[in-house]
Protein backbone atom coordinates (compact mmCIF):
# COMPACT_ATOMS: atom_id res chain seq x y z
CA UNK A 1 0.00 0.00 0.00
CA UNK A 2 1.27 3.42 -0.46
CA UNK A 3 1.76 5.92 1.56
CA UNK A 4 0.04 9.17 1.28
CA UNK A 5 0.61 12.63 2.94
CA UNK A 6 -2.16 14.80 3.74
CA UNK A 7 -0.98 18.70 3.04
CA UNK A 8 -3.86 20.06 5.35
CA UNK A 9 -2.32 17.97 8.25
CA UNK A 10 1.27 19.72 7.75
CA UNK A 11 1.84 22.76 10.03
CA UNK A 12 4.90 25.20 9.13
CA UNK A 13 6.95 27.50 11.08
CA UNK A 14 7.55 31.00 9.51
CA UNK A 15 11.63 30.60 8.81
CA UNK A 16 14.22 33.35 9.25
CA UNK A 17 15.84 34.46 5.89
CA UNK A 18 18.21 37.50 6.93
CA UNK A 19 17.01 38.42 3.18
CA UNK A 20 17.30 36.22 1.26
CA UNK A 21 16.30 36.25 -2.26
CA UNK A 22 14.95 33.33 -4.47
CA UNK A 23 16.00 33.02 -7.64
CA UNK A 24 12.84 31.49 -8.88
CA UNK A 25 11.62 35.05 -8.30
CA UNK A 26 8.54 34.09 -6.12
CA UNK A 27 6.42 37.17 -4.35
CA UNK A 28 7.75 39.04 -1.84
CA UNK A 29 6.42 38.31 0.70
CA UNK A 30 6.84 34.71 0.33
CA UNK A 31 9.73 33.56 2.45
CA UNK A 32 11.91 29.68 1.65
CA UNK A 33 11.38 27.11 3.83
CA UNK A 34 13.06 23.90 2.07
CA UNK A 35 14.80 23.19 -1.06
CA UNK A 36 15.90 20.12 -2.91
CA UNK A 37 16.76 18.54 -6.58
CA UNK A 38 14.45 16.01 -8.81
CA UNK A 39 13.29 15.17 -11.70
CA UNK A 40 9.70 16.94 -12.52
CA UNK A 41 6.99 14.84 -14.40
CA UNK A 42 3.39 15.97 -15.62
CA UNK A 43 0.86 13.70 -16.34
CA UNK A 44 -0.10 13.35 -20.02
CA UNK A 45 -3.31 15.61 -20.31
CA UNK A 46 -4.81 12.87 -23.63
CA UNK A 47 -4.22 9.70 -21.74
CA UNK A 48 -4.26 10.97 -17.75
CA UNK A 49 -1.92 7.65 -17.05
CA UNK A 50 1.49 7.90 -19.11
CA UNK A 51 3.91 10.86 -17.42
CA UNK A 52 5.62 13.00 -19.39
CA UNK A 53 9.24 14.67 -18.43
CA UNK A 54 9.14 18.39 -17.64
CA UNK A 55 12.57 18.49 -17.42
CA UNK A 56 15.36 16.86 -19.28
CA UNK A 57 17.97 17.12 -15.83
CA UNK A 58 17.54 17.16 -12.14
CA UNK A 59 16.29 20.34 -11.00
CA UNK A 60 15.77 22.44 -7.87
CA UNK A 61 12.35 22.39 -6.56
CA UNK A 62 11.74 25.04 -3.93
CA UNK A 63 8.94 25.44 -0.94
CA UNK A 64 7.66 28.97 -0.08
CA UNK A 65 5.92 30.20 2.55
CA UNK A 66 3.32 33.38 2.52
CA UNK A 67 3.04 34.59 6.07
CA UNK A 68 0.09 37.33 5.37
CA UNK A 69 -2.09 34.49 3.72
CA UNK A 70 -0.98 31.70 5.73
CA UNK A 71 -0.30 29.29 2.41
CA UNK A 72 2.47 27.73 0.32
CA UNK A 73 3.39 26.95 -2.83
CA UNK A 74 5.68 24.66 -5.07
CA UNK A 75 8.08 26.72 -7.60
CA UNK A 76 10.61 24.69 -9.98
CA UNK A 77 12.10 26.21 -13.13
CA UNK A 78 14.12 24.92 -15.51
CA UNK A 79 16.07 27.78 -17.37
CA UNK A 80 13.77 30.54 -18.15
CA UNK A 81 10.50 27.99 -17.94
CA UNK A 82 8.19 27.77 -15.27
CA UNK A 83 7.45 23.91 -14.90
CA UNK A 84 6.34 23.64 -11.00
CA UNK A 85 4.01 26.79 -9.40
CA UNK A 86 1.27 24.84 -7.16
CA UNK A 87 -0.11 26.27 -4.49
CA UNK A 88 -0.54 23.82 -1.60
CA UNK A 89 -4.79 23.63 -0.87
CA UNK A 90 -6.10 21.41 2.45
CA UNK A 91 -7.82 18.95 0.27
CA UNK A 92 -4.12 18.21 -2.04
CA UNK A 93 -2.41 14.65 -0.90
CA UNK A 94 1.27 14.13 -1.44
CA UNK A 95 1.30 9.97 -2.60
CA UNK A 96 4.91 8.05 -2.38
CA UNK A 97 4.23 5.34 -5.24
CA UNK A 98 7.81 4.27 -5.02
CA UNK A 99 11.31 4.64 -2.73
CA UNK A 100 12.14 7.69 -4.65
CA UNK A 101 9.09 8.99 -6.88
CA UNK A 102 6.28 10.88 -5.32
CA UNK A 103 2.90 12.54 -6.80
CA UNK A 104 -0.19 14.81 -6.41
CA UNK A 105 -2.64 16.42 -7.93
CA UNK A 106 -3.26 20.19 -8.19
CA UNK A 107 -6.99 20.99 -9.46
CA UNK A 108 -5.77 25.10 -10.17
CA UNK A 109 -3.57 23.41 -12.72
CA UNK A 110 -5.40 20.94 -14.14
CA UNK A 111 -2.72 18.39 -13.68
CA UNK A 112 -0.56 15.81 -11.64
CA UNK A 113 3.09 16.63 -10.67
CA UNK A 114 5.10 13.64 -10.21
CA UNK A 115 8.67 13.77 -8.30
CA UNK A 116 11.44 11.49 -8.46
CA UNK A 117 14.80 11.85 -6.58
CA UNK A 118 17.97 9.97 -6.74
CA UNK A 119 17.38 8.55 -3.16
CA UNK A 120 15.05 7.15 -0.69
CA UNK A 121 16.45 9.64 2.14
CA UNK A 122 15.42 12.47 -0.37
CA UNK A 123 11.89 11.50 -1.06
CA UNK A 124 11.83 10.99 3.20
CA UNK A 125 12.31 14.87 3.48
CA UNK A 126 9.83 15.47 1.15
CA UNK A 127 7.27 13.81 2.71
CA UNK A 128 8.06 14.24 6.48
CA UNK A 129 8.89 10.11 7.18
CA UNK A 130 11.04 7.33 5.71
CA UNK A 131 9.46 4.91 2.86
CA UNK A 132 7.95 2.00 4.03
CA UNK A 133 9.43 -1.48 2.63
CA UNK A 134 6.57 -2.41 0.30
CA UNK A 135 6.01 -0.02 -2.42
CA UNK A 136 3.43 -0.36 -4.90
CA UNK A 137 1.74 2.31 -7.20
CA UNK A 138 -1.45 4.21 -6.61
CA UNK A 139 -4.00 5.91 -8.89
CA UNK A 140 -3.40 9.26 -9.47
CA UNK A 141 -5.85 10.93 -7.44
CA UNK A 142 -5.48 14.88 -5.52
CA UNK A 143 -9.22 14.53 -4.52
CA UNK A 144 -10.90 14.66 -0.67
CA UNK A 145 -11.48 10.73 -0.46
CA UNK A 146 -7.96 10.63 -0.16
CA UNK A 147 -7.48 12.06 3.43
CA UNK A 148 -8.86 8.65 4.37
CA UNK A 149 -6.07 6.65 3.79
CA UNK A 150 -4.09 8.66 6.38
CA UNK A 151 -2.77 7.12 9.32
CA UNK A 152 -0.67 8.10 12.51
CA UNK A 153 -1.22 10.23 15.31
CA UNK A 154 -2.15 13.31 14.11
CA UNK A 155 0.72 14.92 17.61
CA UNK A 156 3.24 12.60 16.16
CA UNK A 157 2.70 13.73 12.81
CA UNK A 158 2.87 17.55 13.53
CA UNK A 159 6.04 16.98 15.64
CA UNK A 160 7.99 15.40 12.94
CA UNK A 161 6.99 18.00 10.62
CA UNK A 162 7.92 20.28 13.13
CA UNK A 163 11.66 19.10 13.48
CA UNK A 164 11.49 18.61 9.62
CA UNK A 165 11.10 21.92 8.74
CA UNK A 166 13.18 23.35 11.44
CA UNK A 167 16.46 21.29 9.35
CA UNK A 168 14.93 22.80 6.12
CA UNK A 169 15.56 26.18 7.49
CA UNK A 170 18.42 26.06 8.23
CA UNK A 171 19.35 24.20 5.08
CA UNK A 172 17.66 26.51 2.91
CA UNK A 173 19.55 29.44 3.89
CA UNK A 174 22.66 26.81 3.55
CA UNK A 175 21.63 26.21 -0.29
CA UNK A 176 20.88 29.95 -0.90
CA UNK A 177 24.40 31.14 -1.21
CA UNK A 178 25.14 28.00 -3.19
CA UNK A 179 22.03 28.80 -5.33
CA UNK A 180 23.19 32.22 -6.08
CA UNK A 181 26.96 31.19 -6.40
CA UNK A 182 25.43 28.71 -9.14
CA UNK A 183 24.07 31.06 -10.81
CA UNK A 184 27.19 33.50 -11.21
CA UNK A 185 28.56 30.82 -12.83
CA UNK A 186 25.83 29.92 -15.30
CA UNK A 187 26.04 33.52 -16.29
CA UNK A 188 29.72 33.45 -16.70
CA UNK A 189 29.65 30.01 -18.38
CA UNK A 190 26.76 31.83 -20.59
CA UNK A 191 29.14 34.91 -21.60
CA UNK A 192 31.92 33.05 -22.29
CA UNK A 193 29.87 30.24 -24.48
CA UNK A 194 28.67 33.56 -26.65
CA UNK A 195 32.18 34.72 -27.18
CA UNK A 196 33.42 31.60 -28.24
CA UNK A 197 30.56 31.41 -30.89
CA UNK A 198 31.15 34.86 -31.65
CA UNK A 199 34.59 33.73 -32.41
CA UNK A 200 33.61 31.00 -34.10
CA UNK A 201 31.73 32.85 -36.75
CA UNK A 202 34.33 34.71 -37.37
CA UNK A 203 36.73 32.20 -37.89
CA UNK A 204 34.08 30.38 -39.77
CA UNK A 205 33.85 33.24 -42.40
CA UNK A 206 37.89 33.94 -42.57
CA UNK A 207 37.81 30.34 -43.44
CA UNK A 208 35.52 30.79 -46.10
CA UNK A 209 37.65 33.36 -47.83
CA UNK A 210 40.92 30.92 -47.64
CA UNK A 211 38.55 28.26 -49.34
CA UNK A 212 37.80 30.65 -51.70
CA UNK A 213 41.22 31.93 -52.17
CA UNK A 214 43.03 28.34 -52.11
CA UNK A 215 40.09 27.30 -54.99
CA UNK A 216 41.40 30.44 -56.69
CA UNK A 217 44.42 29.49 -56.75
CA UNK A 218 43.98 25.66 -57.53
CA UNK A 219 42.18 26.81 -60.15
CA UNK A 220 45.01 29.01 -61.48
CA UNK A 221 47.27 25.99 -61.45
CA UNK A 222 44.96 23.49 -63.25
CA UNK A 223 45.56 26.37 -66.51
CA UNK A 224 49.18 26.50 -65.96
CA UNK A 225 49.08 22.45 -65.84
CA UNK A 226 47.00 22.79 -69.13
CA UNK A 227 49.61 25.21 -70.67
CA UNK A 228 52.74 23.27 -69.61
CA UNK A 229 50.84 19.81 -71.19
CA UNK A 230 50.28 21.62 -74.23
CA UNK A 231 53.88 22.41 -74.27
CA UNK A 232 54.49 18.79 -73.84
CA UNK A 233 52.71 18.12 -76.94
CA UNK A 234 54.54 20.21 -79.07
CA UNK A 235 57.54 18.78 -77.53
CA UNK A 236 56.79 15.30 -78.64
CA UNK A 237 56.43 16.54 -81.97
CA UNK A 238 59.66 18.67 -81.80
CA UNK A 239 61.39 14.37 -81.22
CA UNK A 240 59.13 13.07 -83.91
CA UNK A 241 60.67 16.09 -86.23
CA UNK A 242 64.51 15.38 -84.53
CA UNK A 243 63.73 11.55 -85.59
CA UNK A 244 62.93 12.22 -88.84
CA UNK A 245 65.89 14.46 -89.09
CA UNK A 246 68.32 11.34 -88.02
CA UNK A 247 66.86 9.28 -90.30
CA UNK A 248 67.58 11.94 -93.00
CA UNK A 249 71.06 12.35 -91.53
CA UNK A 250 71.67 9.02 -92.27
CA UNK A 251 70.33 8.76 -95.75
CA UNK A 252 72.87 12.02 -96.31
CA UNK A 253 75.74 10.07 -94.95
CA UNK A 254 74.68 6.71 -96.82
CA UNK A 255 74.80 8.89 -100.05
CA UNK A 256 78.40 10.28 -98.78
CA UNK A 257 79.44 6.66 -99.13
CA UNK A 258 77.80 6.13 -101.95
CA UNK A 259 79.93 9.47 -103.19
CA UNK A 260 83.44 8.24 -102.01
CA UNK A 261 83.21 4.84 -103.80
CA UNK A 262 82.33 6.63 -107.02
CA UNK A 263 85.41 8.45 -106.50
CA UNK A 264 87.14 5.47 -105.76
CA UNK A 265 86.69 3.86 -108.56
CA UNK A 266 86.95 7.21 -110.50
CA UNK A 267 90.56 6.97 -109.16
CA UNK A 268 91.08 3.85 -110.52
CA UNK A 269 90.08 4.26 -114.27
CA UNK A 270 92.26 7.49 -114.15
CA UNK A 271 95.45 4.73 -113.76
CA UNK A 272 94.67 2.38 -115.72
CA UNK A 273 93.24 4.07 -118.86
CA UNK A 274 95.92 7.27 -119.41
CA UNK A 275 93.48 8.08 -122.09
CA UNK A 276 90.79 8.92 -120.27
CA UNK A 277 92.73 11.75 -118.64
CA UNK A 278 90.74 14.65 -120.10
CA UNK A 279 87.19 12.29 -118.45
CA UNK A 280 89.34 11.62 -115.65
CA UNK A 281 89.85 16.18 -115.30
CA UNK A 282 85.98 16.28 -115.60
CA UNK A 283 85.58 13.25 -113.33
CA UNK A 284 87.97 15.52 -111.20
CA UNK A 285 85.66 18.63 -111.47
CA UNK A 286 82.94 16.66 -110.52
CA UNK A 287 85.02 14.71 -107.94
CA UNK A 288 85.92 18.37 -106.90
CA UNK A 289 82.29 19.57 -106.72
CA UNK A 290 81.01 16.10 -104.93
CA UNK A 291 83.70 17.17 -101.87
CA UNK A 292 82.68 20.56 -101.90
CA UNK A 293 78.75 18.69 -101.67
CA UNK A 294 80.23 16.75 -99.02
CA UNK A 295 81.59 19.69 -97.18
CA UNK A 296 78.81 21.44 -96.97
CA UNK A 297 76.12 17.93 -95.84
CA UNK A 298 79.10 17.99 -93.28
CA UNK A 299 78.07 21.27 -92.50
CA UNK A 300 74.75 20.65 -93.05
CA UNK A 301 74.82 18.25 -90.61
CA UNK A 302 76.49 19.72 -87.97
CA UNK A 303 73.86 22.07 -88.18
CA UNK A 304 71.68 19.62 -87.63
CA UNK A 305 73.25 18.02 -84.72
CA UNK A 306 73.49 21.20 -82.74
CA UNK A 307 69.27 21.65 -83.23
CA UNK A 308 69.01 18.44 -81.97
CA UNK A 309 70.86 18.83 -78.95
CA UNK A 310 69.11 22.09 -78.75
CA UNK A 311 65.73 20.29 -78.67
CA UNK A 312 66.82 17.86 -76.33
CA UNK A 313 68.29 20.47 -73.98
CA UNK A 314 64.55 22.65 -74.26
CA UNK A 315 63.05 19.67 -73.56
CA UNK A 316 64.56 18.92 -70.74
CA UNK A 317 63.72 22.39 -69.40
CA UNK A 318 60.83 21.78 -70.43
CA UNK A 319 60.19 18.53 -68.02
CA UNK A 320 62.31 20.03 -65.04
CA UNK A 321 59.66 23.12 -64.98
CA UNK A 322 56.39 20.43 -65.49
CA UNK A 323 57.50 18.58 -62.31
CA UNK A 324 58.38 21.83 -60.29
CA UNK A 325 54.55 22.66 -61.30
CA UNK A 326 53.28 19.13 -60.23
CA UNK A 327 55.18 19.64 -56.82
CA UNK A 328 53.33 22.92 -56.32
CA UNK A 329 50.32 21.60 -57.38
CA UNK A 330 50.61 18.57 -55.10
CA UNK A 331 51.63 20.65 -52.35
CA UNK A 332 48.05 23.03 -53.11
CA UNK A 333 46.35 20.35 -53.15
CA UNK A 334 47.49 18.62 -49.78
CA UNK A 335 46.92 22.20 -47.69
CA UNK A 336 43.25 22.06 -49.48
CA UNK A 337 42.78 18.74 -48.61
CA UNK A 338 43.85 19.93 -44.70
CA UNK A 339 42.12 22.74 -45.24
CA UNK A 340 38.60 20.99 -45.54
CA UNK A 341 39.14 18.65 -42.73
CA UNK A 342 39.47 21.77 -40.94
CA UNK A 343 36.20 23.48 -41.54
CA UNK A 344 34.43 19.84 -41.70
CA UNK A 345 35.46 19.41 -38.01
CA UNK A 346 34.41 22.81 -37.41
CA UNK A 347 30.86 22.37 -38.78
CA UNK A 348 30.43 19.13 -36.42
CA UNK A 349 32.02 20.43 -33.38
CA UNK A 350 29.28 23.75 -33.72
């Protein structure tokens, strides 16, 4: 069976403050008498059975006092949200359905609150006396008929309030300069979180401009790459033209041969036929005008060697500067990559 507190059986002592302040903001003339930390639940208004979180953390969950009306009321917030503001009626009953969840219904609100804490002891100061062994759930119910189920000395009762509330005194004004040293540092925490996202954005556009710039650039180089292969290209047909010069070399000095055993045998006839010495001074002439042929292929073909080495030599500058580009490139390409890890680690860390 579970237990269940009767509110209109609880009687408080006013508590002394010294001024303090709540920072749930509550009237002023509503003075703390106990504070604590749980989890805040609301019953689902379609189904009235399933509860649904008010609050995604722990939170504190204060008790006020009014002297000049003689009543109390419940305040939690969570943030800048309300979630808890019951006032405490005679006819409410606080029900323990577990060791550490209680409940009850508040008619003003149209709805059930529903506490759990993180300990028996907890839910024991909430409700004035320790949880009994056997704990099984109750309906939901903040009606009259439940003031029935209420057992105990009624002196008892009032004298362990009594105490109870004397210890939440003193440990309220305990918790308020924790409370308000709490929330110095939420509000530093909170000033310091906007800087760093101020920061952030700025970082996150500067960023932006080197992505732009760096895509600038890589695009500059993929044109240069262009220009330097197209330079290749007419390189390879600068060898194709140096090959067919070599072959053409060769045909001149196969025809050079060609030209020396003619001369040879020129040479020859010139001995053994003394009559043939007026052919043999034309053969001469002609012998004369075939070195002065060869001379100049000689020439011809020195010429021709030097372009080719010439060629060779531009493209091999030609080569050196393509892999000095592809270094650069590669280099470009390795700080983009960098780059974008970068700002993708960025975008999931924000």
């Amino acid at each position: 069976m579970s237990y269940k507190k009767d509110f209109s059986s609880v009687v408080y002592h006013r508590p002394q403050t010294h001024g303090f302040i709540s920072p749930v903001l509550p009237h002023a003339r509503e003075q703390p008498i106990f504070t604590t930390r749980a989890h805040v639940f609301q019953i689902d208004p379609s189904t009235k059975k399933n509860w649904v979180p008010a609050s995604k953390q722990a939170v504190t969950v204060s008790y006020f006092y009014d002297s000049t009306r003689n009543s109390y009321r419940i305040i939690s917030v969570d943030g800048s949200k309300v979630i808890i503001n019951s006032t405490i009626t005679p006819n409410m009953t606080f029900t323990k359905t577990s060791q550490k969840f209680g409940q009850w219904a508040d008619s003003r609100a149209n709805t059930v609150f529903g506490l759990g804490f993180s300990s028996e002891q907890q839910l024991a100061k909430e409700s004035g006396r320790e949880t009994p062994s056997s704990t099984q759930p109750s309906s939901i119910n903040g009606t009259d008929d439940e003031k029935a189920c209420h057992a105990g000395p009624v002196e008892a009762h009032l004298k362990s309030e009594n105490d109870r509330l004397k210890s939440a005194v003193a440990q309220g004004t305990t918790n308020a300069k924790k409370w308000e040293t709490e929330l110095q540092t939420l509000r530093d925490s909170n000033a310091r979180l906007i800087d760093s996202l101020e920061e952030s954005a700025t970082n996150v556009e500067q960023w932006k401009k080197q992505l732009a710039a760096c895509k600038e650039e890589s695009d500059h180089l993929r044109i240069k790459i262009a220009e330097l292969e197209a330079q290749c290209e007419e390189a390879e047909i600068q060898k194709e033209n140096n090959a067919k010069l070599s072959l053409r070399l060769e045909a001149l000095k196969a025809d050079i041969q060609e030209k020396d055993l003619e001369l040879e045998n020129l040479r020859k006839q010139a001995e053994i036929i003394p009559q043939l010495m007026e052919e043999c001074e034309s053969m001469t002439q002609k012998l004369q005008a075939a070195e002065l042929k060869n001379q100049e292929m000689g020439n011809r073909m020195e010429t021709l060697q030097a372009d080719i080495g010439e060629s060779e030599l531009k493209q091999s500058m030609l080569k050196s500067e393509l892999k000095k580009f592809m270094d650069v490139l590669d280099g470009k390409i390795d700080e983009l990559h960098e780059f974008r890890q970068g700002l993708s680690k960025l975008g999931v860390d924000n």
